[in-house]
Protein backbone atom coordinates (compact mmCIF):
# COMPACT_ATOMS: atom_id res chain seq x y z
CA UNK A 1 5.32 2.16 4.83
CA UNK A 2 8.92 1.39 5.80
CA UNK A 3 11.16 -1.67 6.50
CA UNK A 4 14.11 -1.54 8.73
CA UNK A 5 16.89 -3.47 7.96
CA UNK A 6 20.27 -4.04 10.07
CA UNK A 7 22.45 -5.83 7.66
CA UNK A 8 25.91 -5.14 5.86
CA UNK A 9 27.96 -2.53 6.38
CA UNK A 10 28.22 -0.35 9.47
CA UNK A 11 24.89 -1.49 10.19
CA UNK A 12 25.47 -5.35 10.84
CA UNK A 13 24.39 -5.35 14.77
CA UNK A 14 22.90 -2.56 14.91
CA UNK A 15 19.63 -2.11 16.73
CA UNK A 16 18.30 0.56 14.78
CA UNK A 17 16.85 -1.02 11.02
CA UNK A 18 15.92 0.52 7.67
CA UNK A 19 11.99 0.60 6.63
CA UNK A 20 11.17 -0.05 3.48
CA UNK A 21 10.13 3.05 1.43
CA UNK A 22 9.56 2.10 -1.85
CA UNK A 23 10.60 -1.24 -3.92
CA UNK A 24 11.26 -1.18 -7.83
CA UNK A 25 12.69 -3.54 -10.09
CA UNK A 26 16.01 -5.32 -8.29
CA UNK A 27 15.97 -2.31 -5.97
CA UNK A 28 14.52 -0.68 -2.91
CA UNK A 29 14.55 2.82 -1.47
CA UNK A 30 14.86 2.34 2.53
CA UNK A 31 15.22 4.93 5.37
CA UNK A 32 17.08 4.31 8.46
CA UNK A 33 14.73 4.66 11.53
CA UNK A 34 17.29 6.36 13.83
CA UNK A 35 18.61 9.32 11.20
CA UNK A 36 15.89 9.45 8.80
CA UNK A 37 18.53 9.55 5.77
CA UNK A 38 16.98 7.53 3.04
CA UNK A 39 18.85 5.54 0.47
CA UNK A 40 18.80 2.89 -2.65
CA UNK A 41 19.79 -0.69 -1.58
CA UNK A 42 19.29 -4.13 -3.87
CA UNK A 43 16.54 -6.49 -3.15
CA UNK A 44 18.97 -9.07 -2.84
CA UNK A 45 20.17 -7.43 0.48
CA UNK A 46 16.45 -7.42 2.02
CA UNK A 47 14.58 -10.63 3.72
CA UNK A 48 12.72 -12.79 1.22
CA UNK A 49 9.26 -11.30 0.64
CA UNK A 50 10.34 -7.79 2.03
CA UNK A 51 7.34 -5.05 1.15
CA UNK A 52 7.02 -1.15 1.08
CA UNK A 53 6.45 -0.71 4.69
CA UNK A 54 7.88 -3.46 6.05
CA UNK A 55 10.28 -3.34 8.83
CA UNK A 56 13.93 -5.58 9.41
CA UNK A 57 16.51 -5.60 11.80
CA UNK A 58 19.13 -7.48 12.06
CA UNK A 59 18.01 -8.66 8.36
CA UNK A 60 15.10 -10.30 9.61
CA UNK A 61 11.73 -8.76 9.54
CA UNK A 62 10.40 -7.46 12.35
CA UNK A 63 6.51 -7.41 12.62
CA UNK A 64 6.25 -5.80 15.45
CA UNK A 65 7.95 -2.89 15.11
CA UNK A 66 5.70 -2.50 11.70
CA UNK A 67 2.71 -2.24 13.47
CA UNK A 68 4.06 -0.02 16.35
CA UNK A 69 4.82 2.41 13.22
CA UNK A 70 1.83 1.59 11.49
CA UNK A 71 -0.38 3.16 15.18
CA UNK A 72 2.28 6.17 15.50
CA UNK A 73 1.84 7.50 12.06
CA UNK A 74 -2.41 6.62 12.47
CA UNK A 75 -2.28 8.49 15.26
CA UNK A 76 0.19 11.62 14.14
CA UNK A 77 -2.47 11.90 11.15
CA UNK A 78 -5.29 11.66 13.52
CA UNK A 79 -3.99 14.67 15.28
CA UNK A 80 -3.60 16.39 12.46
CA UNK A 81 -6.71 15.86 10.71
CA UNK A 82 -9.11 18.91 10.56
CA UNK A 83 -12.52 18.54 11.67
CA UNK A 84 -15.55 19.19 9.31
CA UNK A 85 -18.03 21.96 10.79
CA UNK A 86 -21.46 20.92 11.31
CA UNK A 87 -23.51 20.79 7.93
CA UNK A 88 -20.73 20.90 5.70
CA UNK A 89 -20.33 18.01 3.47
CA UNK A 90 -17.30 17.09 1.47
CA UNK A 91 -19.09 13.80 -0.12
CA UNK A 92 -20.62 15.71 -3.04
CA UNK A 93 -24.35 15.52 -3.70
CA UNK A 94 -26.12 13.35 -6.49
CA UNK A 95 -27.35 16.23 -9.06
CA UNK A 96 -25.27 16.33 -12.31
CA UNK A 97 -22.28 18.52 -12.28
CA UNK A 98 -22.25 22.09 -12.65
CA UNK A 99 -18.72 21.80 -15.38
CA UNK A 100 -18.45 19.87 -18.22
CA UNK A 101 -16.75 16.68 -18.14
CA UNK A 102 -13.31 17.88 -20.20
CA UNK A 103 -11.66 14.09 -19.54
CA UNK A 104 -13.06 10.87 -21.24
């Protein structure tokens, strides 16, 4: 998940927010909600305790556009999901494997 930030720049004010894409050592990879363009920003520059996912705006985070995000995306992949056809069973069965193990 994303966080949405509004902070610095031509951003400060704004009512649109990064999300949080990805966060690696002193930096984090954020997209901005309204465009979509993604880019690299410092920790520093995120709320304390900012997480992949998480959503700020105004450079606080905002919890409840998180989970509004969170039930669009469950529900985008819930349309897209395929159905199984009856009988068909993607779980595997419980008699040994017909290939050999290659990986150990």
């Amino acid at each position: 998940m994303t966080a949405v930030m509004g902070c610095g720049g031509s951003e400060r004010g704004s009512s649109q927010g990064l999300q949080v894409d990805a966060v690696e050592e002193g930096r984090a990879r954020v997209v901005e909600l309204g465009s979509g363009k993604a880019r690299t920003v410092d920790l520093s520059t995120l709320p304390a305790g900012a997480r992949e996912g998480d959503v700020v705006v105004d450079g606080r985070l905002d919890p409840e556009l998180r989970a509004r995000l969170t039930r669009e995306v469950a529900e985008i992949r819930g349309r897209l999901a395929v159905p199984l056809p009856p009988g068909l069973d993607l779980g595997g069965s419980e008699d040994p494997p017909l290939t050999i193990p290659r990986e150990k």
